[in-house]
C-alpha atoms as a PDB file:
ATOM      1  CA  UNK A   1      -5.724  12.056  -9.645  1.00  0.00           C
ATOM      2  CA  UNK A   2      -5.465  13.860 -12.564  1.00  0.00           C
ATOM      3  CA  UNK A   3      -1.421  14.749 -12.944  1.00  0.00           C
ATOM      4  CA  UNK A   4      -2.490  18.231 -13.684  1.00  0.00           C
ATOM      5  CA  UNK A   5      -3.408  18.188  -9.943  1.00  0.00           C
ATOM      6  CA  UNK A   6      -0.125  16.848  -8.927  1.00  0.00           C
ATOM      7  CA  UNK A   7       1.698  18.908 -10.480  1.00  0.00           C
ATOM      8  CA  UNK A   8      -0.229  22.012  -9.243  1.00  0.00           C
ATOM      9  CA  UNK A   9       1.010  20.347  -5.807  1.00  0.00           C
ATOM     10  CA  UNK A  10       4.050  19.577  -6.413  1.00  0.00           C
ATOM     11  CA  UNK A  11       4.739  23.602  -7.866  1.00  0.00           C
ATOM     12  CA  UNK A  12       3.138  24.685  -4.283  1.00  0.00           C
ATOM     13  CA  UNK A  13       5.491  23.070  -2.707  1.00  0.00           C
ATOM     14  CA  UNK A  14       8.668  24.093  -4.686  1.00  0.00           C
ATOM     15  CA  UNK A  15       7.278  27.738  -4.410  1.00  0.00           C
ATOM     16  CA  UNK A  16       6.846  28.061  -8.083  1.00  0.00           C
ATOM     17  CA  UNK A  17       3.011  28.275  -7.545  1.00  0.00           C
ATOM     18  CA  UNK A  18       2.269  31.279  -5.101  1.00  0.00           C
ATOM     19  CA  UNK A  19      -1.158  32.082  -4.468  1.00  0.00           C
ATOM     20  CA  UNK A  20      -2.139  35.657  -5.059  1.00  0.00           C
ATOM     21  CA  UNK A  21       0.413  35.956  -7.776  1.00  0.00           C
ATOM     22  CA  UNK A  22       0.767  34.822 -12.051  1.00  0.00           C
ATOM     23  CA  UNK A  23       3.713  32.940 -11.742  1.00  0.00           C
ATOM     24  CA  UNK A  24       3.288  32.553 -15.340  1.00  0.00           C
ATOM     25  CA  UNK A  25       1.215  29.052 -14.726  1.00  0.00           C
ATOM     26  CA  UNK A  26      -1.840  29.778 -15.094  1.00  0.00           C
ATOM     27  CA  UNK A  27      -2.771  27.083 -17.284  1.00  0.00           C
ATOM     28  CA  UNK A  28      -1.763  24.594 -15.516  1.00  0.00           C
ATOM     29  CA  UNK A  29      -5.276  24.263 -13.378  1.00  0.00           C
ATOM     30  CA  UNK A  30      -6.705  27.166 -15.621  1.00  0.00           C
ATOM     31  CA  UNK A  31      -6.776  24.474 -18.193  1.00  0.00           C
ATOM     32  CA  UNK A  32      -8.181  21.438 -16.074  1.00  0.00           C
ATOM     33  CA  UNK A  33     -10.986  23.284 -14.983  1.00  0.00           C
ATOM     34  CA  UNK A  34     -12.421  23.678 -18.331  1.00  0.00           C
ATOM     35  CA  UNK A  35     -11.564  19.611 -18.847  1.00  0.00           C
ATOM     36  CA  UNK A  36     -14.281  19.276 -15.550  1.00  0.00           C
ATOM     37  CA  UNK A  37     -17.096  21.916 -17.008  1.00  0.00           C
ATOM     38  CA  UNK A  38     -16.240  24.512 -14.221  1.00  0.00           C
ATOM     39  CA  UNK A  39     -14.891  28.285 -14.814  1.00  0.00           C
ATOM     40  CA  UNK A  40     -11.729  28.679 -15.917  1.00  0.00           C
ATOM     41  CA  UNK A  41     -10.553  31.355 -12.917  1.00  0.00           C
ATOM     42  CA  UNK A  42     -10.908  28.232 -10.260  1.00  0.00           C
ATOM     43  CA  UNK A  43      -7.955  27.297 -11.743  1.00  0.00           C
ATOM     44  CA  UNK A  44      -5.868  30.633 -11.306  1.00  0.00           C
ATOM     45  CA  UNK A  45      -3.338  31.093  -7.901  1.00  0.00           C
ATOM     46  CA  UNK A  46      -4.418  35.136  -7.919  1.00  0.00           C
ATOM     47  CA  UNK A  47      -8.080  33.716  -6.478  1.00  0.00           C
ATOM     48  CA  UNK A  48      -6.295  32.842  -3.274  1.00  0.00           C
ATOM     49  CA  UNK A  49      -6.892  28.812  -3.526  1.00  0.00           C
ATOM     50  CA  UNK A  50      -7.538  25.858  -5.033  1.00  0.00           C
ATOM     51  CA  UNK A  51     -11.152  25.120  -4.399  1.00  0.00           C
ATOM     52  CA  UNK A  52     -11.722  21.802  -2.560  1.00  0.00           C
ATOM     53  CA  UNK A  53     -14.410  21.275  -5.820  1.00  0.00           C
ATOM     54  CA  UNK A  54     -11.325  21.311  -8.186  1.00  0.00           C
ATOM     55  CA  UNK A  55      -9.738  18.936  -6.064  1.00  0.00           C
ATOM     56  CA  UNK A  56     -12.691  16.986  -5.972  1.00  0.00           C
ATOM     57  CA  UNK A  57     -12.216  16.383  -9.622  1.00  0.00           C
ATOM     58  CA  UNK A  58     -15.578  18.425 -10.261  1.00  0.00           C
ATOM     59  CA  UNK A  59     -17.693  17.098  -7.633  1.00  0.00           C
ATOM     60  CA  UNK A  60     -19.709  19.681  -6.297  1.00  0.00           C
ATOM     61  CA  UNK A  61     -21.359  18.046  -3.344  1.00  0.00           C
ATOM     62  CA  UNK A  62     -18.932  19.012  -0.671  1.00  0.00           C
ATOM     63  CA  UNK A  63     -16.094  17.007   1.401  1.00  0.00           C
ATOM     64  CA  UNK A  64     -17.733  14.147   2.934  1.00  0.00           C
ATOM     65  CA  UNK A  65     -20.068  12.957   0.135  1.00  0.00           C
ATOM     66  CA  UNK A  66     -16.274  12.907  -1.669  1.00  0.00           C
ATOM     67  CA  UNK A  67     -14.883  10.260   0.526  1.00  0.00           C
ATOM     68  CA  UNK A  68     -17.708   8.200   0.913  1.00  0.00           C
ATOM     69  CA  UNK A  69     -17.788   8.410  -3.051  1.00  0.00           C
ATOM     70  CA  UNK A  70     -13.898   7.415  -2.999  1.00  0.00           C
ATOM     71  CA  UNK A  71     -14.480   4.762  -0.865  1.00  0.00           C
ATOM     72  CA  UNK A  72     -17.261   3.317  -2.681  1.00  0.00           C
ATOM     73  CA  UNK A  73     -15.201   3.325  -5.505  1.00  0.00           C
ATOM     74  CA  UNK A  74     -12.155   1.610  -4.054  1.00  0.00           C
ATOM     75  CA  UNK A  75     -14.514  -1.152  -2.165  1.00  0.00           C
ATOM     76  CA  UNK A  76     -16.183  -2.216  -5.395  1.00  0.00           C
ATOM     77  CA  UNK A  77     -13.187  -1.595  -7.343  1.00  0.00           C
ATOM     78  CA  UNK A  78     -10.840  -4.072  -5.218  1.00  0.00           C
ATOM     79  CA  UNK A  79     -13.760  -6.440  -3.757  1.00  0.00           C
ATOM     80  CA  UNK A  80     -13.824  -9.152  -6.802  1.00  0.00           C
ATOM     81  CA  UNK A  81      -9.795  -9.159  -6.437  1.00  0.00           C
ATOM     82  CA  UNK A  82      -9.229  -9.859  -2.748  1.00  0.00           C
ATOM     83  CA  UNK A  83     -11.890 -12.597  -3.038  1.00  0.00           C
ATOM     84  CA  UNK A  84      -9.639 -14.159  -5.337  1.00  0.00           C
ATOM     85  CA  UNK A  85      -6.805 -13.236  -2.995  1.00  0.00           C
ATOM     86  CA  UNK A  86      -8.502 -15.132   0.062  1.00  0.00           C
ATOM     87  CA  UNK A  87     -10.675 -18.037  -2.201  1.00  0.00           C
ATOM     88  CA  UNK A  88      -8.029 -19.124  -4.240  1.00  0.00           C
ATOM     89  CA  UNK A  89      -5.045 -20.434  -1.958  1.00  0.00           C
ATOM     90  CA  UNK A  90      -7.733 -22.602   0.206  1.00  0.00           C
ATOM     91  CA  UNK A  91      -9.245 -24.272  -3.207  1.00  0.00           C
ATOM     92  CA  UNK A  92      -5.313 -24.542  -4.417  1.00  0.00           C
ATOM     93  CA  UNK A  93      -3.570 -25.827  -1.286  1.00  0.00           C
ATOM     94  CA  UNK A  94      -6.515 -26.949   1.223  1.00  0.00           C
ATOM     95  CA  UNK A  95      -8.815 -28.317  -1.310  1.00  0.00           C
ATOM     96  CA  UNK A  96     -10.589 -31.459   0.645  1.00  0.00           C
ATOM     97  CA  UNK A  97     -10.582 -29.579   4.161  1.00  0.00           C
ATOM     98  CA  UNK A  98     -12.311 -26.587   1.916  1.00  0.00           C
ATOM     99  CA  UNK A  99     -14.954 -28.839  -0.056  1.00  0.00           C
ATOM    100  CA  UNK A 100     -15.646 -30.584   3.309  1.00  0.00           C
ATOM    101  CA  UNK A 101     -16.904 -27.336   5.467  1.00  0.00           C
ATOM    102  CA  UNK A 102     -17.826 -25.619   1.483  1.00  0.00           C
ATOM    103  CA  UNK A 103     -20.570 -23.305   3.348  1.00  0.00           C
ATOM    104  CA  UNK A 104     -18.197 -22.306   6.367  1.00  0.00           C
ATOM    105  CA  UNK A 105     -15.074 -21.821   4.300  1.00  0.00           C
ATOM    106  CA  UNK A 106     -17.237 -19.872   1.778  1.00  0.00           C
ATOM    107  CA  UNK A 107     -18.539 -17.592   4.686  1.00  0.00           C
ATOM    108  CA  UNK A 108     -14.900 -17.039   5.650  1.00  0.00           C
ATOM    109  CA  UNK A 109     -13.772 -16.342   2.446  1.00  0.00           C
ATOM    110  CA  UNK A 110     -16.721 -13.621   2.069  1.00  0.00           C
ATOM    111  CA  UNK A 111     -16.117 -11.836   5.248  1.00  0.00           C
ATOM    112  CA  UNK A 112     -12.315 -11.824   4.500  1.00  0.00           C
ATOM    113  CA  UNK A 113     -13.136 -10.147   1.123  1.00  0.00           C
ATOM    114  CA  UNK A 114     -15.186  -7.586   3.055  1.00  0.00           C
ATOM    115  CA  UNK A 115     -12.846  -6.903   5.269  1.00  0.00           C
ATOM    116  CA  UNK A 116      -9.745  -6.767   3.084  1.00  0.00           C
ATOM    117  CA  UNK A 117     -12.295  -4.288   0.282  1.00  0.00           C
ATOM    118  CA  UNK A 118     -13.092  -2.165   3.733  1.00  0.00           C
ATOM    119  CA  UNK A 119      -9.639  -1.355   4.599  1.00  0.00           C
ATOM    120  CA  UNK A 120      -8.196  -0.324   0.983  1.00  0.00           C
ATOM    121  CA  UNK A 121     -11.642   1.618   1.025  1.00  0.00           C
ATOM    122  CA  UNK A 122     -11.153   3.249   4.286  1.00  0.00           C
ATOM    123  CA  UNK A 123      -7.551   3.600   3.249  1.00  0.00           C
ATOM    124  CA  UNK A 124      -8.326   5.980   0.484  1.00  0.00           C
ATOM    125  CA  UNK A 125     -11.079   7.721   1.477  1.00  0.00           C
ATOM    126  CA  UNK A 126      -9.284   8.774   4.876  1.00  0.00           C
ATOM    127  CA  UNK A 127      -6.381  10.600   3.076  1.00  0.00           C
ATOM    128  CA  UNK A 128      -8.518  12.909   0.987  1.00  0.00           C
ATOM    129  CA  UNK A 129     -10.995  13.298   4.082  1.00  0.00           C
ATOM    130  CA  UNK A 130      -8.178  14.270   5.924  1.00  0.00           C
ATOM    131  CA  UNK A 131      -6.780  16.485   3.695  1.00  0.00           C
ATOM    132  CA  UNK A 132     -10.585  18.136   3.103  1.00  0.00           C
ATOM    133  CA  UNK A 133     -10.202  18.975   6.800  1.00  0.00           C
ATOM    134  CA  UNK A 134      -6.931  20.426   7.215  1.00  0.00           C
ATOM    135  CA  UNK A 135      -7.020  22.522   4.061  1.00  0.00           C
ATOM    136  CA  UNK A 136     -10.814  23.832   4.260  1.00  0.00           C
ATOM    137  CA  UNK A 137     -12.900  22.683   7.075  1.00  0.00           C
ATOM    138  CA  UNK A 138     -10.670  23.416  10.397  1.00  0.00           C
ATOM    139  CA  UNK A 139      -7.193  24.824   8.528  1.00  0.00           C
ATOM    140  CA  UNK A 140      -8.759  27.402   6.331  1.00  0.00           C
ATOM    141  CA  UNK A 141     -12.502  27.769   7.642  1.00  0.00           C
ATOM    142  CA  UNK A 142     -11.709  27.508  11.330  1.00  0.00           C
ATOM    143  CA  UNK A 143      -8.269  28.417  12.264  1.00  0.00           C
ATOM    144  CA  UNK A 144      -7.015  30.720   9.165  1.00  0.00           C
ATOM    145  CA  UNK A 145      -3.846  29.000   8.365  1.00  0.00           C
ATOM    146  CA  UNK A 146      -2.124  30.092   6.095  1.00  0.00           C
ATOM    147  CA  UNK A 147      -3.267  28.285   3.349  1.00  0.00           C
ATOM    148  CA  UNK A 148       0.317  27.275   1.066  1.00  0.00           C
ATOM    149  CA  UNK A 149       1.181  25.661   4.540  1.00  0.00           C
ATOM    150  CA  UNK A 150      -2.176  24.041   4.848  1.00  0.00           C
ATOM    151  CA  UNK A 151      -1.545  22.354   1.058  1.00  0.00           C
ATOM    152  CA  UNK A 152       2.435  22.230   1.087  1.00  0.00           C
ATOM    153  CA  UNK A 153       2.721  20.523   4.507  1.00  0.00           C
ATOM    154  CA  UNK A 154      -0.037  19.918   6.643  1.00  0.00           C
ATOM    155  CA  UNK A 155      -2.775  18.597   4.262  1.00  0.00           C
ATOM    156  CA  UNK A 156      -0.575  15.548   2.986  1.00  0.00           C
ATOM    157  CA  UNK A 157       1.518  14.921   5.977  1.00  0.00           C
ATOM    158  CA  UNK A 158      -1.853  14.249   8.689  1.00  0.00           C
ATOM    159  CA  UNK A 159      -3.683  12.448   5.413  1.00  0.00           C
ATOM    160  CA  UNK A 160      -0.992  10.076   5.046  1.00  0.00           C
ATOM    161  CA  UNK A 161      -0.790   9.383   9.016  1.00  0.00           C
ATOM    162  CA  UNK A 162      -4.373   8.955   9.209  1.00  0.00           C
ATOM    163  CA  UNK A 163      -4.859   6.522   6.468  1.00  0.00           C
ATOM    164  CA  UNK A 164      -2.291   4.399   8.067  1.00  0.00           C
ATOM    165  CA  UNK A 165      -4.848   3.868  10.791  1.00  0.00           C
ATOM    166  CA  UNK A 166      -7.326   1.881   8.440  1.00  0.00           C
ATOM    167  CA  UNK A 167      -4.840  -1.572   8.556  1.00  0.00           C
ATOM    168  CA  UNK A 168      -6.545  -1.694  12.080  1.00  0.00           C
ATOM    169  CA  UNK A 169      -9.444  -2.875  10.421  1.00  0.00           C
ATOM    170  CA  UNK A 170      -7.480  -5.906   9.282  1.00  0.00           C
ATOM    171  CA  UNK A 171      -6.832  -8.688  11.190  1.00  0.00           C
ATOM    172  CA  UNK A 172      -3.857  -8.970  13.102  1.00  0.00           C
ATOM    173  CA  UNK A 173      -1.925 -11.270  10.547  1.00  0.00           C
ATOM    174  CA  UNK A 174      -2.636  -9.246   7.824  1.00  0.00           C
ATOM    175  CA  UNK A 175      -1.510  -6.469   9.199  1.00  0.00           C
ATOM    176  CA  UNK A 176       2.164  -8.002   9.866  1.00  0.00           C
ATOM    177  CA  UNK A 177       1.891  -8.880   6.302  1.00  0.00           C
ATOM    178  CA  UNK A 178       1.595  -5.498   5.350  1.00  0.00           C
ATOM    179  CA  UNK A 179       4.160  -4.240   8.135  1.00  0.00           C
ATOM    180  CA  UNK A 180       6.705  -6.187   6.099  1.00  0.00           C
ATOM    181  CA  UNK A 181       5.112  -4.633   2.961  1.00  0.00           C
ATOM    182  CA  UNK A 182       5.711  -1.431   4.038  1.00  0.00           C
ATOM    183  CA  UNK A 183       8.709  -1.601   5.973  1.00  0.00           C
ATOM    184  CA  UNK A 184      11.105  -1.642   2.851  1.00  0.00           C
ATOM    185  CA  UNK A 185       9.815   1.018   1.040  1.00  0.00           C
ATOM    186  CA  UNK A 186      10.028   3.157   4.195  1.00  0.00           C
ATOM    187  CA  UNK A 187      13.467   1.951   4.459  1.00  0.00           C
ATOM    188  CA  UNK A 188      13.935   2.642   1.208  1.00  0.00           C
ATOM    189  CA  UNK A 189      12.972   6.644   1.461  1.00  0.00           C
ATOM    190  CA  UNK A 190      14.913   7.467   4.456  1.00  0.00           C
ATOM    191  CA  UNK A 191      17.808   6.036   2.609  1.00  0.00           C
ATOM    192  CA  UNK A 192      17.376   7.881  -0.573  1.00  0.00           C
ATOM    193  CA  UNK A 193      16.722  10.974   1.745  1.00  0.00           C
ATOM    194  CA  UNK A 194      19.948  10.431   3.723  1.00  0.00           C
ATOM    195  CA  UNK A 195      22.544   8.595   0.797  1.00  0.00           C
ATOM    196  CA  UNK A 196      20.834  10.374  -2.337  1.00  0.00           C
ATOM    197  CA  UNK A 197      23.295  13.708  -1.879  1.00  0.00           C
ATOM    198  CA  UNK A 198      26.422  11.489  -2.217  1.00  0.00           C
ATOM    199  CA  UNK A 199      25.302   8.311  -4.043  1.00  0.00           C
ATOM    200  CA  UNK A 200      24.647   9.447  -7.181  1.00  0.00           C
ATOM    201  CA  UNK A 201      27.643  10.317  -8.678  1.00  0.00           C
ATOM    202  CA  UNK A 202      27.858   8.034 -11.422  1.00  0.00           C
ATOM    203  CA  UNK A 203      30.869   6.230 -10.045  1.00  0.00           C
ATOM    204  CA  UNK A 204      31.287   2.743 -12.154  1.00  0.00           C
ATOM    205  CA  UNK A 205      31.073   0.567  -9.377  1.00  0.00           C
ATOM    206  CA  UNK A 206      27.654   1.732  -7.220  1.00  0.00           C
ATOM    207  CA  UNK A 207      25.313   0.036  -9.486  1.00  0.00           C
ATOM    208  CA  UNK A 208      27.605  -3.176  -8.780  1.00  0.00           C
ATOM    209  CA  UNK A 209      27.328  -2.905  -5.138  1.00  0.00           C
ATOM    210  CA  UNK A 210      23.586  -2.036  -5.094  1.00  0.00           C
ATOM    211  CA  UNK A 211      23.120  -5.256  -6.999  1.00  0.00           C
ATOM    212  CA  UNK A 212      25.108  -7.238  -4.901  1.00  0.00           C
ATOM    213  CA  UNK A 213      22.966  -6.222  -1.644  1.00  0.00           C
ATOM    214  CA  UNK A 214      20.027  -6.211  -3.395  1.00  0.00           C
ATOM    215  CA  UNK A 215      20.937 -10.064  -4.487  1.00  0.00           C
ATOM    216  CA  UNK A 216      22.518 -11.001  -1.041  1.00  0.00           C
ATOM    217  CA  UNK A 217      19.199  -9.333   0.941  1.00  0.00           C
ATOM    218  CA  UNK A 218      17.330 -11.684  -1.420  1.00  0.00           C
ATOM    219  CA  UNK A 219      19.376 -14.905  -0.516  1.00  0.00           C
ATOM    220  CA  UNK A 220      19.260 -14.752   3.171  1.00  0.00           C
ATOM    221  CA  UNK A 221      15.296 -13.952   3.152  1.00  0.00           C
ATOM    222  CA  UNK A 222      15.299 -17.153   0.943  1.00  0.00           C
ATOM    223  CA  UNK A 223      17.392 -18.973   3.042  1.00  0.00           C
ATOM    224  CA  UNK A 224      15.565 -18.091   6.271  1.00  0.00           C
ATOM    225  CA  UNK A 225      12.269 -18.998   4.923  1.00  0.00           C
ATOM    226  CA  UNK A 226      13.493 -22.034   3.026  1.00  0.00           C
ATOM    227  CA  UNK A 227      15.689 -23.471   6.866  1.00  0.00           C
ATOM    228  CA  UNK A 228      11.530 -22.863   8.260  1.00  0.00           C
ATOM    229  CA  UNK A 229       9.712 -24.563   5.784  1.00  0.00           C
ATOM    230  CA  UNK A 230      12.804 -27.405   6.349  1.00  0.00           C
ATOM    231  CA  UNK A 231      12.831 -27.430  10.436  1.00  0.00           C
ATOM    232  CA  UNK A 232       9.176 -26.755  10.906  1.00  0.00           C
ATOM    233  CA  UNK A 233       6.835 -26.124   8.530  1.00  0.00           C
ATOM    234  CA  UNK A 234       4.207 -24.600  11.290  1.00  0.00           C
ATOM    235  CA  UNK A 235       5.836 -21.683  11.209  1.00  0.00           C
ATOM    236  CA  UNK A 236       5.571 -20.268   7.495  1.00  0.00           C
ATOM    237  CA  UNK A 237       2.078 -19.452   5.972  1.00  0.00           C
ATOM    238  CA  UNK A 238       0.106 -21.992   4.754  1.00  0.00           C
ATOM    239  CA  UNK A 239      -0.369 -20.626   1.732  1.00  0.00           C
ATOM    240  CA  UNK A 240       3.458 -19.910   1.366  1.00  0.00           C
ATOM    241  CA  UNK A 241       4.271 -23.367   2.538  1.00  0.00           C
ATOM    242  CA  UNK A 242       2.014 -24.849  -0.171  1.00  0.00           C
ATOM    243  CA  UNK A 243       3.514 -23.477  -2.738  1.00  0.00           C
ATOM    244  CA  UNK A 244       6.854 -23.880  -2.214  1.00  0.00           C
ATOM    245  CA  UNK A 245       5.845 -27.565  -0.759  1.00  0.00           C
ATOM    246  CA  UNK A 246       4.561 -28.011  -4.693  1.00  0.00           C
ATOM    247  CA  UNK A 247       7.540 -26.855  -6.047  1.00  0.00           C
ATOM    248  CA  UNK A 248      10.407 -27.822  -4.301  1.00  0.00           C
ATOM    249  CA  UNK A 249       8.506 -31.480  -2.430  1.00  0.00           C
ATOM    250  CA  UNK A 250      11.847 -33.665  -2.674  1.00  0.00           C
ATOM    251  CA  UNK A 251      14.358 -30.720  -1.509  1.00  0.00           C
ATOM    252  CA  UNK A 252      12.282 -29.786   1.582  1.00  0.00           C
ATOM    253  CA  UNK A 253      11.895 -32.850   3.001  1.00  0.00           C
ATOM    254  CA  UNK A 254      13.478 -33.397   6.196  1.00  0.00           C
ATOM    255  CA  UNK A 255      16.635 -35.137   6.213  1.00  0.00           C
ATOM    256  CA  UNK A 256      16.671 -38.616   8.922  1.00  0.00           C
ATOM    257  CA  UNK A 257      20.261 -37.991  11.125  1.00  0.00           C
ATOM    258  CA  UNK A 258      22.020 -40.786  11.773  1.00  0.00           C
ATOM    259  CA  UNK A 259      20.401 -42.316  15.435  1.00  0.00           C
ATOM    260  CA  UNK A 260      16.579 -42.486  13.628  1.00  0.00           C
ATOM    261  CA  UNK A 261      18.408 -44.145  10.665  1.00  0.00           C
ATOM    262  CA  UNK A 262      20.135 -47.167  12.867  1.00  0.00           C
ATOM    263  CA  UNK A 263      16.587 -47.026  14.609  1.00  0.00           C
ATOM    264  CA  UNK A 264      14.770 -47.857  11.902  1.00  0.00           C
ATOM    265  CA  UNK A 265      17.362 -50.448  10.679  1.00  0.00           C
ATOM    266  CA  UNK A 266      16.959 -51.777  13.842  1.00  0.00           C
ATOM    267  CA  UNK A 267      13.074 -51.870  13.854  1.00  0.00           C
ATOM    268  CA  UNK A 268      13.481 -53.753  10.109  1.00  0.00           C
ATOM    269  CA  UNK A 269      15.701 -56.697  11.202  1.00  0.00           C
ATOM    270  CA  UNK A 270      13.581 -57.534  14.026  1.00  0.00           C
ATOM    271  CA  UNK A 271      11.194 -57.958  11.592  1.00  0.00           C
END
């Protein structure tokens, strides 16, 4: 998005942009317009609205041919990198098992990439299809909301919940991958929602004690990953395991307690 665009967003929602009304902004959008070839009133908040063609980026074929043009985009866009995201660990870590079934493992690989590319396309072209239909197609066109609402609120809020819905496209291990993704950065927000009023105050020693979480959060997810790969190695990802297996191959292996050592003593006098 062009951050002309965002920032005509971000205005509507801090009530600096009012439609119907010069707010003394007018070249904000006025301005972008022209950049795209189209009139320079689309641009102006007295019109009413921001035309879902200026939020198109120029586009003039409607809402739908939009997303399926985002999602084209995205799919080819991200396809060559998530086949190196699902080739390269097997040929790294699994090399002979992946040589030995080549056409299998490439078929794998190939619908993995698919499937991956799908998502991130679905992913994108949801949110502005979503947003298409709450701000023009059943907000404005069908139910006459009012429309700062429709682009202040509503619009972003369902686009963002329905995009979330394309990870069901992903298998169900990827999609605990990205739960874990996700889960800090929503952790994150509500925390710089709910602290932000009081944290920053500049006090001397807040940076200190955000570091010190920060590193300590770091050293137990370390730790806990580092006691599986020790215990049982089953239960971290293969392509996790084989990495830190290649890096760290005489720490991680298992330590012989005391009974299997005298065992094995045992085993070499009697022979």
């Amino acid at each position: 998005m062009d951050v002309r665009l965002l920032d005509a967003l971000r205005a509507i929602r801090d009530r600096t942009w009012l439609y119907g009304k010069d707010t003394g902004i007018n070249d904000l959008l006025g301005n972008y317009c022209r950049d795209l070839g189209l009139p320079y009133e689309l641009g102006l908040p007295e019109r009413g609205r921001i035309p879902c063609t200026v939020v198109h980026g120029g586009q003039p074929w409607g809402c739908e041919v939009h997303a399926l043009s985002r999602f084209s985009k995205g799919f080819v866009k991200i396809f060559f990198l998530y086949l190196m995201v699902h080739g390269i660990p097997p040929m790294l870590f699994r090399r002979k098992q992946t040589m030995e079934t080549l056409p299998g493992s490439a078929l794998h690989i190939l619908k993995a990439s698919v499937r991956s590319s799908t998502f991130l396309g679905v992913f994108i072209s949801s949110i502005w299809y979503t947003i298409c239909l709450t701000r023009t197609r059943i907000g404005h066109q069908l139910l006459g909301v009012d429309q700062t609402r429709l682009d202040d609120t509503l619009g972003p809020l369902l686009g963002c919940m329905a995009c979330g819905l394309s990870l069901l496209i992903e298998n169900g291990r990827r999609r605990g991958e990205m739960a874990l993704y996700v889960v800090p950065r929503a952790l994150f927000s509500l925390l710089d929602r709910v602290v932000a009023p009081w944290y920053h105050r500049g006090r001397w020693w807040e940076p200190h004690v955000a570091e010190g979480l920060e590193t300590l959060v770091f050293a137990v997810s370390m730790a806990t990953i580092l006691g599986a790969m020790h215990n049982d190695k089953k239960r971290v990802r293969s392509s996790v395991r084989g990495l830190l297996s290649w890096i760290m191959k005489n720490e991680l292996e298992p330590e012989v307690d005391a009974k299997q050592a005298a065992s094995l003593t045992t085993d070499d006098d009697m022979l």
